[in-house]
C-alpha atoms as a PDB file:
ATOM      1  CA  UNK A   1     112.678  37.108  45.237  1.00  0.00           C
ATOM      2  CA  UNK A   2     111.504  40.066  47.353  1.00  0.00           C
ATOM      3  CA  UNK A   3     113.467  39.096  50.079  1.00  0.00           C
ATOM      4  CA  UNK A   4     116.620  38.299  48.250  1.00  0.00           C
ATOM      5  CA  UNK A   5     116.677  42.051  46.917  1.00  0.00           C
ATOM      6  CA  UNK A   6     116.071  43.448  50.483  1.00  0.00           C
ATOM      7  CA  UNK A   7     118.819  42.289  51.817  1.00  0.00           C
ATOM      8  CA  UNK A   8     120.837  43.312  48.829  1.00  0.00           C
ATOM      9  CA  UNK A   9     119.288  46.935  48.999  1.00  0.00           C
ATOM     10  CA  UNK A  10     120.628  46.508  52.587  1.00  0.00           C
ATOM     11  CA  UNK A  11     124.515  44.806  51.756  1.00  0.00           C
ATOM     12  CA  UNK A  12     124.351  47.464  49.227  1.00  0.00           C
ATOM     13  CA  UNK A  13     124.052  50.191  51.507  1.00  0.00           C
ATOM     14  CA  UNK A  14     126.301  48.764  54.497  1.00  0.00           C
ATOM     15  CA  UNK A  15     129.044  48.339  51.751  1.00  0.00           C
ATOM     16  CA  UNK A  16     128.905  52.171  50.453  1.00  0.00           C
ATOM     17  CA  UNK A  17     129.217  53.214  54.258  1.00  0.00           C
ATOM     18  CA  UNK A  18     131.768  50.783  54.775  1.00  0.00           C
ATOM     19  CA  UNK A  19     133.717  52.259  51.611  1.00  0.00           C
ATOM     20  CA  UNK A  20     133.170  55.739  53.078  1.00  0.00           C
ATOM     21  CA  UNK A  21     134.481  55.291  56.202  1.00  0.00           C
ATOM     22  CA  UNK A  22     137.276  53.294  55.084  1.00  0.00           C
ATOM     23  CA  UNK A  23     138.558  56.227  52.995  1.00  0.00           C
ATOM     24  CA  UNK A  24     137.590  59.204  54.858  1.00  0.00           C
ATOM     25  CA  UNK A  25     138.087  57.511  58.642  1.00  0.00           C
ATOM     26  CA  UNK A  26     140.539  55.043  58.264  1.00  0.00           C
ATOM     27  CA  UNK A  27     142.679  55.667  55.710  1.00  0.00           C
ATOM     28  CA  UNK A  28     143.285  59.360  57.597  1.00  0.00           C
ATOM     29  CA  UNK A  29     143.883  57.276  60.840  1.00  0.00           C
ATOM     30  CA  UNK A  30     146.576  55.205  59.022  1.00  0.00           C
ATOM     31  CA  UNK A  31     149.119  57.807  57.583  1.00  0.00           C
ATOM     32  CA  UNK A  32     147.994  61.138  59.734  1.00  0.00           C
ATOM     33  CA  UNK A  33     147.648  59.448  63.006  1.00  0.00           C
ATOM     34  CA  UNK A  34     149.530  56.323  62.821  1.00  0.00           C
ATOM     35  CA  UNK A  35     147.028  53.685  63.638  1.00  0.00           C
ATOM     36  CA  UNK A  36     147.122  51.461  60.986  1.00  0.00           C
ATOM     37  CA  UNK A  37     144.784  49.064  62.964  1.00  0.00           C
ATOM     38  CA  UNK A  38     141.906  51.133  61.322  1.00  0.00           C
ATOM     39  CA  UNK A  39     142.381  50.319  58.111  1.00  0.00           C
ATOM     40  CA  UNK A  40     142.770  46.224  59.195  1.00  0.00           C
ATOM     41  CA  UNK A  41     139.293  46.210  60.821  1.00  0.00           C
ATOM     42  CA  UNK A  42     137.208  48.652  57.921  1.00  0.00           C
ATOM     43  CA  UNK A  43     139.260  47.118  55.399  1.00  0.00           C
ATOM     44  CA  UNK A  44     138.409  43.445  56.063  1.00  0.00           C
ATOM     45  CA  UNK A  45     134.743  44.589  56.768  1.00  0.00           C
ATOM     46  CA  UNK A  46     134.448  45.960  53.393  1.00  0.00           C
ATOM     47  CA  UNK A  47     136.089  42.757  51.720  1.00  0.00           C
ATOM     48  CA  UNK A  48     133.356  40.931  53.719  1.00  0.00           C
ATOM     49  CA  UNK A  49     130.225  43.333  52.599  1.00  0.00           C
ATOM     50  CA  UNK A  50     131.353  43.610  48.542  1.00  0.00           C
ATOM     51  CA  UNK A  51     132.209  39.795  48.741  1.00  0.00           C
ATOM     52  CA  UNK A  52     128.230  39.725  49.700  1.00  0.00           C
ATOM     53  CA  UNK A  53     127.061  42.269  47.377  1.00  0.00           C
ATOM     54  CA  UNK A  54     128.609  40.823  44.565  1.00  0.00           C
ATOM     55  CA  UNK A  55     126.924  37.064  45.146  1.00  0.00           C
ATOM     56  CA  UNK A  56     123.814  39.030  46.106  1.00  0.00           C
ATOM     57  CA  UNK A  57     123.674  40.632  42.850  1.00  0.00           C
ATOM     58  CA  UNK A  58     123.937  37.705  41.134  1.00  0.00           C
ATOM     59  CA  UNK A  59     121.170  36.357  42.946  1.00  0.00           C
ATOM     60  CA  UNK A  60     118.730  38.975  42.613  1.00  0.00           C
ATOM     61  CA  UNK A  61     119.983  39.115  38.667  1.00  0.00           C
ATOM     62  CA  UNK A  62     119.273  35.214  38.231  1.00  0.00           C
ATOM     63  CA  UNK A  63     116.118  35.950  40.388  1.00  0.00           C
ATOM     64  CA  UNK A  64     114.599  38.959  37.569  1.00  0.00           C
ATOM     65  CA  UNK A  65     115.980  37.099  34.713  1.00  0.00           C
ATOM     66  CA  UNK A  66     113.437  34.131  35.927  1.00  0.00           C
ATOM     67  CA  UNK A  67     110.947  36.335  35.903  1.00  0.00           C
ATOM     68  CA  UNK A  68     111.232  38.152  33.142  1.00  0.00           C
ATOM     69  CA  UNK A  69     111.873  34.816  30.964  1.00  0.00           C
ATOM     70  CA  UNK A  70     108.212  33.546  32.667  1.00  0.00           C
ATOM     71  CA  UNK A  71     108.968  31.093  35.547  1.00  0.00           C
END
């Protein structure tokens, strides 16, 4: 269980950068600088990491609802 919510604390954190730099790096590049390239990469990234936080959360939820319940 520990482990399981360490590497959500860590997806968690990867995804809000992700997020960040997708709308304050990329999304600039795309329509000020005409690279729309940078949104591909970032963009697919951050599909990728909230794809993984969202099955991590379930995890670590099914993981705290065992414990709490007395497994």
């Amino acid at each position: 269980m520990k482990k399981t919510f360490s590497w959500f604390r860590k997806v968690a954190l990867a995804e809000g950068i992700s997020f960040l730099v997708l709308l304050g790096i990329a999304m600039p590049l795309k329509y000020f600088a005409d690279m729309p390239m940078a949104v591909t990469i970032v963009g697919s990234l951050h599909g990728i990491l909230f794809v993984a936080f969202f099955i991590l959360a379930r995890e670590v939820m099914s993981d705290y609802k065992k414990v709490l319940n007395g497994w």
